[in-house]
C-alpha atoms as a PDB file:
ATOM      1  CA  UNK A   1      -3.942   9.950  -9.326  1.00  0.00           C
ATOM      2  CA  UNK A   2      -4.412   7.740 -12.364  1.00  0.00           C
ATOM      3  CA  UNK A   3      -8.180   6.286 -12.966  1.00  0.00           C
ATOM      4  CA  UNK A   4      -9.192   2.679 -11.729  1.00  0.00           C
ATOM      5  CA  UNK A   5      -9.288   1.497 -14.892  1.00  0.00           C
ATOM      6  CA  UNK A   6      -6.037   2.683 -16.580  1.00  0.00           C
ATOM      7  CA  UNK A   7      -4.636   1.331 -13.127  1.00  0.00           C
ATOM      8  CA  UNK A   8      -6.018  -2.175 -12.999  1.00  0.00           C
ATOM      9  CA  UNK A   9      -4.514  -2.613 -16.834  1.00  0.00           C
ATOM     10  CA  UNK A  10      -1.773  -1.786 -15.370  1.00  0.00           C
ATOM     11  CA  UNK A  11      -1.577  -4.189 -12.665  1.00  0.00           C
ATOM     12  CA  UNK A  12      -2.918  -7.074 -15.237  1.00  0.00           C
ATOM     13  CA  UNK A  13       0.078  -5.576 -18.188  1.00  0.00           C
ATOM     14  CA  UNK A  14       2.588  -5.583 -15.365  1.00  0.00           C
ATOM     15  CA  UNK A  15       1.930  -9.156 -14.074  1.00  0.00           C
ATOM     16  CA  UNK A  16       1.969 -10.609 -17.066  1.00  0.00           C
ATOM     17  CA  UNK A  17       5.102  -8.429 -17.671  1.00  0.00           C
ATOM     18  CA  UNK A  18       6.400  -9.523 -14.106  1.00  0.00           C
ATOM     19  CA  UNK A  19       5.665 -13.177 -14.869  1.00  0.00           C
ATOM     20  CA  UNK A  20       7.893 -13.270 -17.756  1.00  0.00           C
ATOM     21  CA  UNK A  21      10.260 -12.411 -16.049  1.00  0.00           C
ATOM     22  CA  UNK A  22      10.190 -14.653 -13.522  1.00  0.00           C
ATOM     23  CA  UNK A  23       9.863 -17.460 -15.621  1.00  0.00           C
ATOM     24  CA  UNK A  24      13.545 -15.709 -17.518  1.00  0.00           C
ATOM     25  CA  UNK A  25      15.638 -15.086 -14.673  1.00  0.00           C
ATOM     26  CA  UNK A  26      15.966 -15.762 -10.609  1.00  0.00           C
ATOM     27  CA  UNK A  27      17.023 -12.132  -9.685  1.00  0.00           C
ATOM     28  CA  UNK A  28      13.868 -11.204 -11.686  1.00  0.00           C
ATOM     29  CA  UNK A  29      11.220 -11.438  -9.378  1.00  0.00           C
ATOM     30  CA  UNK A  30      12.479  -8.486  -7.331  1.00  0.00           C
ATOM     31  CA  UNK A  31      11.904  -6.398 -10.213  1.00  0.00           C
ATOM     32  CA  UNK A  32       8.723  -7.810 -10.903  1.00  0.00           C
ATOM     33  CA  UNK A  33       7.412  -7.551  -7.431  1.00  0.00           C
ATOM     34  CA  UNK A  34       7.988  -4.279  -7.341  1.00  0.00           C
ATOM     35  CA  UNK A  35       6.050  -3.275 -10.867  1.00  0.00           C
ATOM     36  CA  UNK A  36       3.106  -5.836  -8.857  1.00  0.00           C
ATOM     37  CA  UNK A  37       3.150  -3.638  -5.959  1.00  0.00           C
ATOM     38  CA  UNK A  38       3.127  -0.390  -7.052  1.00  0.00           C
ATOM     39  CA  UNK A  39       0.618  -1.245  -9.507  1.00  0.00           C
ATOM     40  CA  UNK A  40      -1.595  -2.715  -6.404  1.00  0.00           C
ATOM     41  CA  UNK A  41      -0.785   0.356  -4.370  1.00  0.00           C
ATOM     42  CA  UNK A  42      -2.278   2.670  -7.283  1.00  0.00           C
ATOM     43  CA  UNK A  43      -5.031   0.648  -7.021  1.00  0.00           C
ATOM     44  CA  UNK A  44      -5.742   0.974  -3.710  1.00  0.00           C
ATOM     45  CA  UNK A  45      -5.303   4.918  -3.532  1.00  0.00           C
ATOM     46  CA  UNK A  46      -3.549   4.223  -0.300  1.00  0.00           C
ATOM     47  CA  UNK A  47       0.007   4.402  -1.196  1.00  0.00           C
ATOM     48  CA  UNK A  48       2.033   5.726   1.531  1.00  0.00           C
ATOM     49  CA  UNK A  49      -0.105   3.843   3.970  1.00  0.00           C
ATOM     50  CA  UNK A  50       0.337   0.105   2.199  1.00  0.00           C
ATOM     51  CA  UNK A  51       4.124   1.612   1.804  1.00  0.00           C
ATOM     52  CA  UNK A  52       4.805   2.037   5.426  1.00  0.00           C
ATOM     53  CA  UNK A  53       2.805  -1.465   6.123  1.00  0.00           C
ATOM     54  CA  UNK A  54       5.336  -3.206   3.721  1.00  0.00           C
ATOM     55  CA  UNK A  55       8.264  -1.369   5.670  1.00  0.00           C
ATOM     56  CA  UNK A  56       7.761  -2.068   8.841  1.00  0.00           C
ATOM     57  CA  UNK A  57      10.674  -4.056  10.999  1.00  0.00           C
ATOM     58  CA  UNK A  58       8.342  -7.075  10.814  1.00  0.00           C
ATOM     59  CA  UNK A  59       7.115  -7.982   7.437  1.00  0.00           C
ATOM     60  CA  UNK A  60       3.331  -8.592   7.414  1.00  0.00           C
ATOM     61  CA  UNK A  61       1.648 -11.200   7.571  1.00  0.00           C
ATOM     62  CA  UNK A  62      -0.715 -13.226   5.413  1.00  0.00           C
ATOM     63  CA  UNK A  63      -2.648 -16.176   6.526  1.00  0.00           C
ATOM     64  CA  UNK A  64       0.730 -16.476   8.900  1.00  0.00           C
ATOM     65  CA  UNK A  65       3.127 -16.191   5.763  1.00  0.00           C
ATOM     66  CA  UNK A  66       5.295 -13.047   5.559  1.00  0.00           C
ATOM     67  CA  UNK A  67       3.681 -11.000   2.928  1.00  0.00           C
ATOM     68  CA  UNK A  68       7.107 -10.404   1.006  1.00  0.00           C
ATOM     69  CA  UNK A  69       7.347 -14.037   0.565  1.00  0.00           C
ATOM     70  CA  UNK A  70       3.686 -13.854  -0.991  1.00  0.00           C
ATOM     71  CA  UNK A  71       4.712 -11.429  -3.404  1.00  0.00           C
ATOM     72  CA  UNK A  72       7.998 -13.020  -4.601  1.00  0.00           C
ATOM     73  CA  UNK A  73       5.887 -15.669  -6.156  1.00  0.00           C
ATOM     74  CA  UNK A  74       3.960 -15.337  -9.296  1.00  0.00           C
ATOM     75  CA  UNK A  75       1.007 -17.241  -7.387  1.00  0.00           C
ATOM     76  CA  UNK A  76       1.550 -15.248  -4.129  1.00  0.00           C
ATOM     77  CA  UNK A  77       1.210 -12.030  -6.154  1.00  0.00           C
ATOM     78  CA  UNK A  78      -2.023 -12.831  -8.483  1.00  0.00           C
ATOM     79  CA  UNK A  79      -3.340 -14.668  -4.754  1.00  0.00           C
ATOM     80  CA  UNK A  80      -2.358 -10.917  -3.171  1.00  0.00           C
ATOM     81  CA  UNK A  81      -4.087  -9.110  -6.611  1.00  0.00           C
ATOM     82  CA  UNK A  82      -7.583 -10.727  -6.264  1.00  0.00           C
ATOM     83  CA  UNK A  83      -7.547 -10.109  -3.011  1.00  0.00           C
ATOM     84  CA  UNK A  84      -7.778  -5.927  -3.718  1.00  0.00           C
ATOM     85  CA  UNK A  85      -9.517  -6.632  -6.677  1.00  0.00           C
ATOM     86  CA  UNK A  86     -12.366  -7.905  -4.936  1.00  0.00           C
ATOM     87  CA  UNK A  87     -11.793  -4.922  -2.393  1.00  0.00           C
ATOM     88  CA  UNK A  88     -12.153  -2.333  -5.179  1.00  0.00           C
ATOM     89  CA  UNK A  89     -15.561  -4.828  -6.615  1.00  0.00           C
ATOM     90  CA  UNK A  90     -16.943  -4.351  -2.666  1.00  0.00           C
ATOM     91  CA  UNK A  91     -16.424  -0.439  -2.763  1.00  0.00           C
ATOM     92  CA  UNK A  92     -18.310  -0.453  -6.475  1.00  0.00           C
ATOM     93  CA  UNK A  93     -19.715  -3.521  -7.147  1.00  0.00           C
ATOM     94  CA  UNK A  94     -21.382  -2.039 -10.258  1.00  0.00           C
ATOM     95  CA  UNK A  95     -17.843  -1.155 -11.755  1.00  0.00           C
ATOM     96  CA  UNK A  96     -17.497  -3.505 -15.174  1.00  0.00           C
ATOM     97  CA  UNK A  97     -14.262  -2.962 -15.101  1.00  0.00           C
ATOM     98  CA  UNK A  98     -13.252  -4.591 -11.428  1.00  0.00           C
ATOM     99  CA  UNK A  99     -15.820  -7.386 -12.508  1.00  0.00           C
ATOM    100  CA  UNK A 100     -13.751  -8.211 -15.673  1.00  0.00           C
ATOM    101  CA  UNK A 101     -10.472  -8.104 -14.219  1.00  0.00           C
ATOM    102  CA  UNK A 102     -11.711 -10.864 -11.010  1.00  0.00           C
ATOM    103  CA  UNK A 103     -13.214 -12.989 -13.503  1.00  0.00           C
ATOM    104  CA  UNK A 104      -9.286 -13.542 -15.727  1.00  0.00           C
END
C-alpha cells in the first residue's frame, strides 16, 4: 500500500493530468476518470470495497445524481476528491499534508 502522501500527489498529478485531457478530447474523460478513481481508491485504503460500490447494477448515488455521472466531469470529480480529502483530514486532522491538499 503506497503512503498517504505519495497517494494524494497522485490524485492532485492525475487530475490535473485527467483535466487536460478532458479539455483535449471527448472520449478522454473515461480515461481520466479512471486515473481519478483509482487514485481516490488508494486514498481511501478501501479499494475492493469502493470497487464493488462503483459496480453494482445501480450506480450510486450522490446528492440523487448517479455517481458515474459525477465523475465524468472535471467538477464532479474534484467535488467527489474533497469530499475524501476531508475524510482522510477527519481520521488525522493533524496530517499537513491532507490540510494542504483541501486548501488547493
Amino acid at each position: 500500500m503506497i503512503s498517504d502522501q505519495r497517494a494524494i500527489a497522485a490524485a492532485w498529478q492525475l487530475s490535473a493530468d485527467g483535466d487536460q485531457r478532458l479539455a483535449r478530447a471527448s472520449t478522454a474523460h473515461v480515461a481520466a476518470c479512471h486515473d481519478i478513481d483509482q487514485a481516490l481508491l488508494h486514498l481511501l485504503g478501501e479499494r475492493r470495497q469502493v470497487v464493488r460500490w462503483l459496480r453494482r447494477p445501480q450506480p450510486p448515488l450522490y446528492h440523487g445524481r448517479p455517481l458515474d455521472i459525477i465523475l465524468a466531469t472535471p467538477a464532479g470529480a474534484h467535488q467527489i476528491r474533497r469530499l475524501l480529502l476531508a475524510e482522510l483530514a477527519a481520521r488525522d486532522p493533524g496530517d499537513g499534508i491532507v490540510a494542504a491538499a483541501l486548501a488547493r
